[in-house]
C-alpha atoms as a PDB file:
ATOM      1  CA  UNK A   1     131.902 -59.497-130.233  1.00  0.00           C
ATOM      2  CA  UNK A   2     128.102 -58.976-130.722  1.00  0.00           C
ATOM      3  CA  UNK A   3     126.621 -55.799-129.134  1.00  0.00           C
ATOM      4  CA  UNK A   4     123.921 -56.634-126.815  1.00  0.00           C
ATOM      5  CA  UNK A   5     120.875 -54.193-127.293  1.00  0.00           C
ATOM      6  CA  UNK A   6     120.090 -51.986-123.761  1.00  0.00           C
ATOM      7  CA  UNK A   7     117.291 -53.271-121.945  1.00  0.00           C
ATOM      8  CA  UNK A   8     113.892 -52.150-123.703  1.00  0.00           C
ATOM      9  CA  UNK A   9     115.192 -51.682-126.764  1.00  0.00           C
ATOM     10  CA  UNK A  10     112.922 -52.770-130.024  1.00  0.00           C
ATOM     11  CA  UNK A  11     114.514 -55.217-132.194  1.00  0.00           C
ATOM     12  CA  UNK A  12     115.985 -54.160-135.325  1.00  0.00           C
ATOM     13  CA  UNK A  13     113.637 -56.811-137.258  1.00  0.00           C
ATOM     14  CA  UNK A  14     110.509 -55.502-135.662  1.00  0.00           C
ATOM     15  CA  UNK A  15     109.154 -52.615-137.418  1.00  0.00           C
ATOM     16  CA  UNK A  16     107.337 -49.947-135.807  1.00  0.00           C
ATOM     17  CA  UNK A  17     103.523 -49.894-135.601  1.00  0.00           C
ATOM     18  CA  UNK A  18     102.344 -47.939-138.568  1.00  0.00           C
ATOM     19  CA  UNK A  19     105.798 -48.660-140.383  1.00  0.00           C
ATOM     20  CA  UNK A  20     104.454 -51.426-142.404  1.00  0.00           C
ATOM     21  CA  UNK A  21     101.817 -49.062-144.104  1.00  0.00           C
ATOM     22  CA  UNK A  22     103.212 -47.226-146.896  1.00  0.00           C
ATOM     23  CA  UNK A  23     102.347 -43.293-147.529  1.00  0.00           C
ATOM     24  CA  UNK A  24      99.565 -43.812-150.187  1.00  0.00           C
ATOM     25  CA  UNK A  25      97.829 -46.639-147.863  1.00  0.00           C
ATOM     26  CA  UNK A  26      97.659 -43.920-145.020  1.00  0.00           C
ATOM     27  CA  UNK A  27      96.169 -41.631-147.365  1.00  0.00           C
ATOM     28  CA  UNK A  28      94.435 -44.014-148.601  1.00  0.00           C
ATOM     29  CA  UNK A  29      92.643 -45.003-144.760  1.00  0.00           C
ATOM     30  CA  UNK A  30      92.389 -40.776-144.370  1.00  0.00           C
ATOM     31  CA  UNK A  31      90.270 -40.594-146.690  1.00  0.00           C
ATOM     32  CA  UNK A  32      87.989 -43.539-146.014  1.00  0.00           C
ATOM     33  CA  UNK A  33      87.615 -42.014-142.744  1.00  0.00           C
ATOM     34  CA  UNK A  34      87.310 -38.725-144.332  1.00  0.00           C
ATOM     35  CA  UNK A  35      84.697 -40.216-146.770  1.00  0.00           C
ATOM     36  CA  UNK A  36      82.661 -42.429-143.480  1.00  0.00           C
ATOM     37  CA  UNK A  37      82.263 -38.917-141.729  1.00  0.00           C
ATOM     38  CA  UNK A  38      80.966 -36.756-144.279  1.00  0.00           C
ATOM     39  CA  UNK A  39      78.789 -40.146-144.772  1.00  0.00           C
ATOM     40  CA  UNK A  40      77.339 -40.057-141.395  1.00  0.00           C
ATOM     41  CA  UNK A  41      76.985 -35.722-141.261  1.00  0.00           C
ATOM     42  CA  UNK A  42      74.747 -36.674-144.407  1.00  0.00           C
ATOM     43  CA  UNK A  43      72.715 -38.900-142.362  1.00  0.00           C
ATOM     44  CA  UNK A  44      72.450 -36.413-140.048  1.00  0.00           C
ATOM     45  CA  UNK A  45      71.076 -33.911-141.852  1.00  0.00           C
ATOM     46  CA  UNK A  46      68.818 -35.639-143.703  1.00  0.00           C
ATOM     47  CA  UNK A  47      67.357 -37.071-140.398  1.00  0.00           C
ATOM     48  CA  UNK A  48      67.156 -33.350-138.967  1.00  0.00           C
ATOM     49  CA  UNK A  49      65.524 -31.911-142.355  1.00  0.00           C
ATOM     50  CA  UNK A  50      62.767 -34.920-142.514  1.00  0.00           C
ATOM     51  CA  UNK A  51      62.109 -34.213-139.088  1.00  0.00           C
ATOM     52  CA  UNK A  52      61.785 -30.500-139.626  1.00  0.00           C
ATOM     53  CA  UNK A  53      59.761 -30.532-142.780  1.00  0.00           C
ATOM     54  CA  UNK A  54      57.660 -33.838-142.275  1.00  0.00           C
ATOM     55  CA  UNK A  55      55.072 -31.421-140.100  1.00  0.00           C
ATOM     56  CA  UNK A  56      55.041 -29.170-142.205  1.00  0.00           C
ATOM     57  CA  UNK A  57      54.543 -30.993-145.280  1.00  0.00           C
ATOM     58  CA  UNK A  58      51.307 -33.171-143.543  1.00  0.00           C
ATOM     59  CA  UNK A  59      50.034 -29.646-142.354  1.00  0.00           C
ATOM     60  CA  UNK A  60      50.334 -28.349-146.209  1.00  0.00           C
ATOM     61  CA  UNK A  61      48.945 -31.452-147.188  1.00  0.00           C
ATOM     62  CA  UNK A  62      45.807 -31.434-144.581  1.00  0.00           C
ATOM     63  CA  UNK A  63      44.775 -28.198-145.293  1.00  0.00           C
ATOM     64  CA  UNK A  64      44.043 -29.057-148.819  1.00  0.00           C
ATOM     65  CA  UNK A  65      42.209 -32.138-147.835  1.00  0.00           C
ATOM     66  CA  UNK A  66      38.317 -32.534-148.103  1.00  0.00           C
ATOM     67  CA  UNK A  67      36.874 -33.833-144.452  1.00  0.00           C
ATOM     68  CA  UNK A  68      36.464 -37.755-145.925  1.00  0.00           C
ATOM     69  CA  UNK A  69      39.792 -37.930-145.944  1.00  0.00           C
ATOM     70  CA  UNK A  70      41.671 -35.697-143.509  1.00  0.00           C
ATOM     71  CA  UNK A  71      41.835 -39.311-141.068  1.00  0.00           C
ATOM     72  CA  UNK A  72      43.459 -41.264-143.453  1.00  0.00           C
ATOM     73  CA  UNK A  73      47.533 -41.157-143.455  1.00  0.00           C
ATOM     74  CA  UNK A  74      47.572 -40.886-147.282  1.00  0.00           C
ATOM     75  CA  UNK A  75      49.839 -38.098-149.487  1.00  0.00           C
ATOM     76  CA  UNK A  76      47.481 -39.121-152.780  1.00  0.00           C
ATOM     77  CA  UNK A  77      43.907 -37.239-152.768  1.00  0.00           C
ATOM     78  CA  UNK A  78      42.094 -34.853-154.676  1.00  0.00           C
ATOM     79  CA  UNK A  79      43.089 -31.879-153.371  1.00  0.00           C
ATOM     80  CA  UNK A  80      40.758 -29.186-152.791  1.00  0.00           C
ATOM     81  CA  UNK A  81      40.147 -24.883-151.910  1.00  0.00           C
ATOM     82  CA  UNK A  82      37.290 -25.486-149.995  1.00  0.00           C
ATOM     83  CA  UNK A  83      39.159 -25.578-145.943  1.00  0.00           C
ATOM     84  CA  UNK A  84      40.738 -21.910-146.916  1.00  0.00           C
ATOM     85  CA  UNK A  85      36.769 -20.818-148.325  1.00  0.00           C
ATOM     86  CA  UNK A  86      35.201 -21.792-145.172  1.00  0.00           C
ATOM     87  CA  UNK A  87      37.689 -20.554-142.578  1.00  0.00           C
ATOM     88  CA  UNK A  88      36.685 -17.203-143.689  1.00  0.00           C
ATOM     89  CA  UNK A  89      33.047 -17.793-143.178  1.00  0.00           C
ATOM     90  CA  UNK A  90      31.359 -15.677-140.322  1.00  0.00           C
ATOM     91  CA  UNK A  91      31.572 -18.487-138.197  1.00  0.00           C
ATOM     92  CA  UNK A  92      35.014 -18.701-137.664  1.00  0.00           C
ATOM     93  CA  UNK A  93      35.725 -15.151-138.728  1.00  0.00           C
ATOM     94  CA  UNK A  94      39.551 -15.591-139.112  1.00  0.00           C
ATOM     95  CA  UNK A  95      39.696 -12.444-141.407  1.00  0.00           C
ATOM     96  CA  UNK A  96      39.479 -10.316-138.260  1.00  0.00           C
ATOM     97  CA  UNK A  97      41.878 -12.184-136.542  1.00  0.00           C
ATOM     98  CA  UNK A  98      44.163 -11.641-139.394  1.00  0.00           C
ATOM     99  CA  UNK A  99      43.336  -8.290-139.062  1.00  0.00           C
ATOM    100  CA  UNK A 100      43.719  -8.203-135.303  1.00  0.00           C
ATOM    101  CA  UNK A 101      47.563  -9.616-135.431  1.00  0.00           C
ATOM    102  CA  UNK A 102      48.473  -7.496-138.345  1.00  0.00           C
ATOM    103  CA  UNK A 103      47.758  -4.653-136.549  1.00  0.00           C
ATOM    104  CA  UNK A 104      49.885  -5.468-133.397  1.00  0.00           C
ATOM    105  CA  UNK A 105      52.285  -7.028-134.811  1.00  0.00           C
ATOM    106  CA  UNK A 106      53.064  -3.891-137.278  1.00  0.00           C
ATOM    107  CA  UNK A 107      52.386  -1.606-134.748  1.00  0.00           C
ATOM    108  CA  UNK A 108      54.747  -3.067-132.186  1.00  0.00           C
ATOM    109  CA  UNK A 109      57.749  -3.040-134.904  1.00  0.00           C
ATOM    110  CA  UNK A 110      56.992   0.519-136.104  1.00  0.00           C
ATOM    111  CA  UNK A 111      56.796   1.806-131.835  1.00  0.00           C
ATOM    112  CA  UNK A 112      59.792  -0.982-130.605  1.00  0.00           C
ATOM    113  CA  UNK A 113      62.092  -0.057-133.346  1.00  0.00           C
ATOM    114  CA  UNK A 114      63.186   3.437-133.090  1.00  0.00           C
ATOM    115  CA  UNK A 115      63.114   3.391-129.147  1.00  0.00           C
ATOM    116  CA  UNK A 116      65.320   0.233-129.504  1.00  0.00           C
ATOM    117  CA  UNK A 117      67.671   2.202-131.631  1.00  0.00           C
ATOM    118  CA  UNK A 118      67.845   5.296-129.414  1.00  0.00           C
ATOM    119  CA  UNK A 119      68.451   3.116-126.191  1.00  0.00           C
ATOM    120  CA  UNK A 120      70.909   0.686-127.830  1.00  0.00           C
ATOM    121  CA  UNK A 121      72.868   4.211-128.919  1.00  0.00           C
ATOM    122  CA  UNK A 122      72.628   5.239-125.704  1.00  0.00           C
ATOM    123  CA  UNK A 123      74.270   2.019-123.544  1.00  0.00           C
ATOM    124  CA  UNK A 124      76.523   2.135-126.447  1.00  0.00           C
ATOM    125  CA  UNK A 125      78.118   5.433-126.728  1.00  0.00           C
ATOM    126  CA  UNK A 126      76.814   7.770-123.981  1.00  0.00           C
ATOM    127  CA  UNK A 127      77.929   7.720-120.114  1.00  0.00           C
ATOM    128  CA  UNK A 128      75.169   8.118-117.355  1.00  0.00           C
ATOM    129  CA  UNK A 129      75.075   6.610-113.408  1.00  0.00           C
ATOM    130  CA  UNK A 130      74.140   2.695-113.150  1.00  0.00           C
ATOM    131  CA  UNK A 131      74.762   2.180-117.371  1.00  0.00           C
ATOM    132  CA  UNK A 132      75.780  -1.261-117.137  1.00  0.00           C
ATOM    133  CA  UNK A 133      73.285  -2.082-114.526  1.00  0.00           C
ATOM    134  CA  UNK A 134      70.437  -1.295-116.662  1.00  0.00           C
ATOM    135  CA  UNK A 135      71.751  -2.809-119.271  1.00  0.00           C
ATOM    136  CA  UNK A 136      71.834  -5.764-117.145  1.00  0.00           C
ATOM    137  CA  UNK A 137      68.370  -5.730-116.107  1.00  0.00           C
ATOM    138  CA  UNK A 138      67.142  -5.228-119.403  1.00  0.00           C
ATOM    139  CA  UNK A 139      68.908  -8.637-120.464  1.00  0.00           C
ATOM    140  CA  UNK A 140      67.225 -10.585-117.465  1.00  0.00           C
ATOM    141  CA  UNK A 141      64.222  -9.771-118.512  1.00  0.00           C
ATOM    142  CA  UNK A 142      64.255 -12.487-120.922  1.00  0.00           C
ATOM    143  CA  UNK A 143      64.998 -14.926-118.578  1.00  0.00           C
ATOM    144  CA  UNK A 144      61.570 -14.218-117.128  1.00  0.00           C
ATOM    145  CA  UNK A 145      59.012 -16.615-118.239  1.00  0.00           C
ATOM    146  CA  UNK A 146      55.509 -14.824-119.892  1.00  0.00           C
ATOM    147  CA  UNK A 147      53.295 -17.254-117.368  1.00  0.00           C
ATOM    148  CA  UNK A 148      54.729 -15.284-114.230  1.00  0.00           C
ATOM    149  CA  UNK A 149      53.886 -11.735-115.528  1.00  0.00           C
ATOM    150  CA  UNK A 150      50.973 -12.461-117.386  1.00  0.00           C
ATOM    151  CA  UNK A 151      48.322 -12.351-114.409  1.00  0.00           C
ATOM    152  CA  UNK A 152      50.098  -8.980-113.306  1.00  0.00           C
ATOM    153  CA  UNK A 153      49.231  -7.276-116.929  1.00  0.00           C
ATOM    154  CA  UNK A 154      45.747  -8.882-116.616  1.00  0.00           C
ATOM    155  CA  UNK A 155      45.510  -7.081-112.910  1.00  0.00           C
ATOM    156  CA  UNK A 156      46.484  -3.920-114.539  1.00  0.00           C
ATOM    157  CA  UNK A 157      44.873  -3.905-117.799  1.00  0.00           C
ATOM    158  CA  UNK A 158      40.993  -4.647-116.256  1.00  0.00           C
ATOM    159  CA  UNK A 159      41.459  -2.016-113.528  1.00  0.00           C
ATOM    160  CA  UNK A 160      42.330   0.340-116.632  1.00  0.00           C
ATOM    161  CA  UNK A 161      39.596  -1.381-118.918  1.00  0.00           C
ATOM    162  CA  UNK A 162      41.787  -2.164-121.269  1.00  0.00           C
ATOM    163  CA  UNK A 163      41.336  -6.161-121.579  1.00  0.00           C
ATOM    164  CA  UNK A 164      40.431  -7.331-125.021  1.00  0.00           C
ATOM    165  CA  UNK A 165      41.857  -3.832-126.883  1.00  0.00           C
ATOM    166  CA  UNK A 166      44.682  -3.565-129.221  1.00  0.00           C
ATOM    167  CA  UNK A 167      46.094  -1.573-126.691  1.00  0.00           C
ATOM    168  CA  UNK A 168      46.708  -4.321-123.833  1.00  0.00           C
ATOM    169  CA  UNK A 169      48.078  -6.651-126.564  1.00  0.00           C
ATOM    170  CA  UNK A 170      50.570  -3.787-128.643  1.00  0.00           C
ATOM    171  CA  UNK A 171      51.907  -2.715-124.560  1.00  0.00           C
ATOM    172  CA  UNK A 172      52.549  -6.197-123.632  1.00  0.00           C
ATOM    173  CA  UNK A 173      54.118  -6.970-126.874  1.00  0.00           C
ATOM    174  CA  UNK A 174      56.481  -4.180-126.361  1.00  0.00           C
ATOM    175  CA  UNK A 175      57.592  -5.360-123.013  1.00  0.00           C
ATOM    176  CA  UNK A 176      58.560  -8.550-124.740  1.00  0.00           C
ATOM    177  CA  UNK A 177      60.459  -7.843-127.924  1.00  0.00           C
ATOM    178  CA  UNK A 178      61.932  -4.694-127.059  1.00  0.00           C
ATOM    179  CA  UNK A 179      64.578  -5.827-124.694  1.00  0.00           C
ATOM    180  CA  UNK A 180      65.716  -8.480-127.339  1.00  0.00           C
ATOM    181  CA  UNK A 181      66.040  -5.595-129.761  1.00  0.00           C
ATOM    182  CA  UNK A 182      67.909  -3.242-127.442  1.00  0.00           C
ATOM    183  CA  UNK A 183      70.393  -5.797-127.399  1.00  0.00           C
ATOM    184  CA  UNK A 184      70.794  -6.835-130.571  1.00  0.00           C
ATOM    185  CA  UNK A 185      70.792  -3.692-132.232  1.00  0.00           C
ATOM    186  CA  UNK A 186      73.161  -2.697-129.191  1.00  0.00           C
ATOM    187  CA  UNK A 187      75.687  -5.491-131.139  1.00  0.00           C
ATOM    188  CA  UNK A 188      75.868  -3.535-134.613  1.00  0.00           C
ATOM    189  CA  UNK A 189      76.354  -0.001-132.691  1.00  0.00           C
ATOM    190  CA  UNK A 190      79.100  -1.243-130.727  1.00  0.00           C
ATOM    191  CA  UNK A 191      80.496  -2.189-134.045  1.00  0.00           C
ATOM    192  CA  UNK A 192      80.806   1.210-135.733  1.00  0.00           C
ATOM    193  CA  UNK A 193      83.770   2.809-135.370  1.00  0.00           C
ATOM    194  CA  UNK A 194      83.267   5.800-133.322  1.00  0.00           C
ATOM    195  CA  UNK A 195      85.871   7.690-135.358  1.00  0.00           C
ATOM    196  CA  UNK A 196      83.030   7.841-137.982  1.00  0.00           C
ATOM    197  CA  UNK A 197      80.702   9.825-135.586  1.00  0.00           C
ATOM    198  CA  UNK A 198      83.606  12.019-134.186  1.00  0.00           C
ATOM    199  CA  UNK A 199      84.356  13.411-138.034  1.00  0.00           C
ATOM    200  CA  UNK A 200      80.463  14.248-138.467  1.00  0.00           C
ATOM    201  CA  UNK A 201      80.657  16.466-134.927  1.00  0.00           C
ATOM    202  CA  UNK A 202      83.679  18.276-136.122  1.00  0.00           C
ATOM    203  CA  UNK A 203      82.108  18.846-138.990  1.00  0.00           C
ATOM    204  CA  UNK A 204      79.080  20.088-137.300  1.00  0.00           C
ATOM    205  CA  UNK A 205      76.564  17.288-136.816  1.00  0.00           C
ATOM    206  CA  UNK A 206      74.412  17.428-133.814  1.00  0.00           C
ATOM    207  CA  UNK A 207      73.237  14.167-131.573  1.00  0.00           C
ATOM    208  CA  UNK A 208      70.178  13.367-133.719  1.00  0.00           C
ATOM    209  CA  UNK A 209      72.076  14.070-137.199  1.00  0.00           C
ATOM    210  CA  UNK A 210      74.602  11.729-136.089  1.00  0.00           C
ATOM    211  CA  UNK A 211      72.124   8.838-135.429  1.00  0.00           C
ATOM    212  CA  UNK A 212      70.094   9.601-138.380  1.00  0.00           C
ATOM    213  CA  UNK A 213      73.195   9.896-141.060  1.00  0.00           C
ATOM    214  CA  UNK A 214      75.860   7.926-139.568  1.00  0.00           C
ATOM    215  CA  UNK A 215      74.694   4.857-137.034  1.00  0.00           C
ATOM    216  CA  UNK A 216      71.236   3.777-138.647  1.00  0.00           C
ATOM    217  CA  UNK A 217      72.493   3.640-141.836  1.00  0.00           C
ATOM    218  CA  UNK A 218      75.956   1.761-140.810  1.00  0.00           C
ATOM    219  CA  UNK A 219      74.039  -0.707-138.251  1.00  0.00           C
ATOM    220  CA  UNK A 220      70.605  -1.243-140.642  1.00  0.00           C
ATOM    221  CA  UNK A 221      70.787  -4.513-141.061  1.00  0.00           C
ATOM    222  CA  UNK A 222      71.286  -5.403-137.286  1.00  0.00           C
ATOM    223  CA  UNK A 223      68.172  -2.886-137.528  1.00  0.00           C
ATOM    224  CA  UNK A 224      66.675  -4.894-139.766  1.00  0.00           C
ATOM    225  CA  UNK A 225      67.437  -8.562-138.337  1.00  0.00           C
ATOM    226  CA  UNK A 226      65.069  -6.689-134.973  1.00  0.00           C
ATOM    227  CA  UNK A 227      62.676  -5.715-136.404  1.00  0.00           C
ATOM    228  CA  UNK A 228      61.921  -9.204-137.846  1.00  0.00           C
ATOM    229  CA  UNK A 229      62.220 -10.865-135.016  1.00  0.00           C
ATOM    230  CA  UNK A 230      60.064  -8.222-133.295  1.00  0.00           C
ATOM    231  CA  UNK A 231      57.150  -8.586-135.981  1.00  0.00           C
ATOM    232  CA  UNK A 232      57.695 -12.696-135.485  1.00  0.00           C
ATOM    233  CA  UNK A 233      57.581 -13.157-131.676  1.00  0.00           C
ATOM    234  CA  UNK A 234      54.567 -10.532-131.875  1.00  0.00           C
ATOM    235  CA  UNK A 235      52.646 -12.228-134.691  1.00  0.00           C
ATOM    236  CA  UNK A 236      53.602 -16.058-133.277  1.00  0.00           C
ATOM    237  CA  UNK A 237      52.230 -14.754-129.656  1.00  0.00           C
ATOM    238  CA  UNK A 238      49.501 -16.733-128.286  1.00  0.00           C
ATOM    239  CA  UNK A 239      49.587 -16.495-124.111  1.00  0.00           C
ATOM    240  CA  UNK A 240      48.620 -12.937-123.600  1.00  0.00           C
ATOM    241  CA  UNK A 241      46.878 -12.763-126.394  1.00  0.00           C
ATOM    242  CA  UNK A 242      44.346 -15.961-124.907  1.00  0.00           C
ATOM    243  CA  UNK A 243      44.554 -14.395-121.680  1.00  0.00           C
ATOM    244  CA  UNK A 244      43.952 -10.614-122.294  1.00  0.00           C
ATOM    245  CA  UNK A 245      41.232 -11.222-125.039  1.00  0.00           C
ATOM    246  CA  UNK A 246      37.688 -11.885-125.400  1.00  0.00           C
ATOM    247  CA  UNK A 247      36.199 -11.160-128.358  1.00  0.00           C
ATOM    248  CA  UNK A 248      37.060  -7.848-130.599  1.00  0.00           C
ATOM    249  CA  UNK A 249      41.214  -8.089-130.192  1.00  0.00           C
ATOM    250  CA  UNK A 250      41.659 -11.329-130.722  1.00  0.00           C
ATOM    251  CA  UNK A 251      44.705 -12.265-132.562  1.00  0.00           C
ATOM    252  CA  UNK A 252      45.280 -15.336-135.297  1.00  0.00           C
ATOM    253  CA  UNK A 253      47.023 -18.254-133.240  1.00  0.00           C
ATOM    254  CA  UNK A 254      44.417 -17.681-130.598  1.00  0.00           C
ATOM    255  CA  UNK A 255      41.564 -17.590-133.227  1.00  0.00           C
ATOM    256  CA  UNK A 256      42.735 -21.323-133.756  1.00  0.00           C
ATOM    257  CA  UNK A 257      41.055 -22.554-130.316  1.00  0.00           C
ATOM    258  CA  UNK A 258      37.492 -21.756-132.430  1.00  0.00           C
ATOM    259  CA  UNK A 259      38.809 -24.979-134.181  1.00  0.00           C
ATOM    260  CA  UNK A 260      38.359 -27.481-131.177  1.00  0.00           C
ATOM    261  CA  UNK A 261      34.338 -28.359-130.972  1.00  0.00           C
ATOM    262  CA  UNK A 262      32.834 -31.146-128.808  1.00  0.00           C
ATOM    263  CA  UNK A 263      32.976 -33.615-131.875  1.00  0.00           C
ATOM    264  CA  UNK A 264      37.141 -33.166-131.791  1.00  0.00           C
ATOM    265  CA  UNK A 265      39.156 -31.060-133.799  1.00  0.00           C
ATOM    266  CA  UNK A 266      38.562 -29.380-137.238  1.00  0.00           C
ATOM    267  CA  UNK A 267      41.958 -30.335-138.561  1.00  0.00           C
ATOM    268  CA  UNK A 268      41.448 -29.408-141.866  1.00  0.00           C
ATOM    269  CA  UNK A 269      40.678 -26.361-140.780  1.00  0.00           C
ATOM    270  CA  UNK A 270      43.721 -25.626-138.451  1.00  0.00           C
ATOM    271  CA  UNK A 271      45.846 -26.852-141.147  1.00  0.00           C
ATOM    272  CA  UNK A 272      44.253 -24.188-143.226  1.00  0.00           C
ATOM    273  CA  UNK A 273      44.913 -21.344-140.835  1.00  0.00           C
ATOM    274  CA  UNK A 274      48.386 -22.731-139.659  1.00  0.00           C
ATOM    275  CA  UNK A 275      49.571 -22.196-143.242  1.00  0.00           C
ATOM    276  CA  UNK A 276      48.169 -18.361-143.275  1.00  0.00           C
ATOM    277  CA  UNK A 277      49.947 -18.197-140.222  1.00  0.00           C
ATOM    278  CA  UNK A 278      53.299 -18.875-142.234  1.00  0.00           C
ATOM    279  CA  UNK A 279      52.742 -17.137-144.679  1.00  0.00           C
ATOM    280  CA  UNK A 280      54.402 -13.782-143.200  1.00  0.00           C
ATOM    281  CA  UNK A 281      57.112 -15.850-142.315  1.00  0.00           C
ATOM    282  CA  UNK A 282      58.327 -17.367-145.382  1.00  0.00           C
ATOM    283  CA  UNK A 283      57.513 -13.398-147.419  1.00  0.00           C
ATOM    284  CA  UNK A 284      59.849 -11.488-145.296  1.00  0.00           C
ATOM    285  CA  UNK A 285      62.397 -14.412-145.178  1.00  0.00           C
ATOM    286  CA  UNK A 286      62.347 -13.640-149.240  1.00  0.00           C
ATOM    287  CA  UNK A 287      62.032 -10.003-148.971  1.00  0.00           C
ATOM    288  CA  UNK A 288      64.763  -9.289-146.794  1.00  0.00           C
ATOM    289  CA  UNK A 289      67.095 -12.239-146.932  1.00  0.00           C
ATOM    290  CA  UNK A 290      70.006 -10.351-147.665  1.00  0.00           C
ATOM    291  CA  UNK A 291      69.634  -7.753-144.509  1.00  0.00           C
ATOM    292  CA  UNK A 292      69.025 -10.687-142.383  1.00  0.00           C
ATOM    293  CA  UNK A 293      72.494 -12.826-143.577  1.00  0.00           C
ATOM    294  CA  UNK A 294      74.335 -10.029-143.528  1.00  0.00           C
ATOM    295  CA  UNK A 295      73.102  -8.764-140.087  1.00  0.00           C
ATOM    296  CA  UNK A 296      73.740 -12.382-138.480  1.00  0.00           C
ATOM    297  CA  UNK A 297      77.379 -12.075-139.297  1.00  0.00           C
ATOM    298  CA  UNK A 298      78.052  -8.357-138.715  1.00  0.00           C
ATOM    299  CA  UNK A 299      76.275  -9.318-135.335  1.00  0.00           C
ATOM    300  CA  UNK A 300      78.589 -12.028-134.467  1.00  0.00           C
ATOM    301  CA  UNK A 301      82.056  -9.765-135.027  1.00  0.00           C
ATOM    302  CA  UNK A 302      82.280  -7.395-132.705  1.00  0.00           C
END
């Protein structure tokens, strides 16, 4: 007597789907699809690095272009010194501007650094009324944009006489970049394992000795990553620095506005600047490479 199969069952002829492939064609389809997606994430990136260096490459490339033939979208020319000669003439006077945003920028890193260290030590390890709401308003700070606050400084700063000074520029500065610091130097603190600071005070340590011997050195290159960031957003700053100058204090990316004349724009001569204006960049990226990798992951483990 033949069994008859319950209702819904799959014939024993039929195979299953996916029964008919054998184990090395499955492999075999992994790792074309394995091979297709590493494909395309190499498309990707290529797309996102052209995009990302093609400006940067035609501003390299202008800058060393003679005025015949900045307008024409050609890579082969004769290049030539003279756009980095003349942006220094008294004309344009972009040494003092280089001069100008050296100064701020350095002297905002060398003021917003060790007050960013002593505050971020402070939400970190020491216990005082409304901590955590401080800490709080420090953070939305950033969320403010620079156009709201900027005609406030400008109220302030030509009732003091202080518009078009180093002064104006180095305070606003500060007001920017030190609340990113606080926090991200706050990061690496909360990192250190307080044991560490408890063995220096039994042995003797004060407060300050502490800091000094035990958290800078531990959290330096959260110290570090900062104080870059600090000296970038400072030297990159162009808003106050258009707003709040005139003449004496005026910093490098503002300095590029002398560019634009009523026959159009001296692009060769933008490009020219725009490239000093990297320069910083790309040296400290060199100089401290290792500080800043190794402060980008210490920062993320907390």
């Amino acid at each position: 007597m033949t069994a008859v199969p319950p209702p819904g069952a799959r014939p024993a002829t039929i195979p299953a789907p996916g029964a008919a492939l054998t184990a090395g064609q499955r492999r075999a389809r992994r790792m074309r699809r394995q091979r297709a997606l590493k494909s395309f994430e190499a498309a990707v990136m290529i797309v996102i690095i052209v995009l990302v260096l093609f400006p940067i490459l035609w501003m390299v490339a202008t800058a060393f272009k003679s005025p015949a033939v900045v307008y024409q979208y050609t890579m082969w020319f004769k290049p030539t010194l003279e756009n980095f000669q003349v942006i220094f003439n008294e004309r344009w006077n972009i040494g003092r501007n280089i001069v100008n945003s050296t100064v701020i920028a350095t002297t905002v890193v060398v003021i917003a650094t060790p007050l960013a260290v002593a505050a971020s030590y402070a939400f970190s390890r020491l216990a005082f009324p409304f901590k955590r709401m401080m800490f709080q308003w420090i953070l939305l700070t950033q969320f403010i944009p620079a156009v709201a606050i900027v005609l406030p400084f400008y109220v302030m700063f030509r009732r003091l006489d202080l518009l078009d000074t180093y002064a104006a520029l180095i305070v606003v500065n500060l007001s920017v970049v030190l609340p990113y610091a606080i926090w991200t130097i706050k990061g690496f603190i909360d990192a250190i394992p307080i044991e560490a600071e408890e063995a220096a005070i039994i042995d003797g340590a004060g407060r300050l000795r502490v800091i000094w011997d035990i958290v800078v050195p531990m959290a330096w290159p959260g110290i570090m990553t900062a104080a870059i960031f600090c000296f970038i957003l400072s030297w990159n700053e162009f808003l106050f620095g258009y707003l709040l100058t005139r003449q004496h204090a005026v910093p490098l990316p503002v300095g590029l506005i002398s560019f634009v004349l009523e026959r159009g724009t001296v692009w060769e001569l933008v490009a020219a600047t725009g490239i000093i204006i990297t320069i910083p960049m790309f040296f400290f990226a060199l100089m401290i490479q290792r500080h800043f990798t190794k402060g980008m992951n210490l920062g993320a483990v907390r």
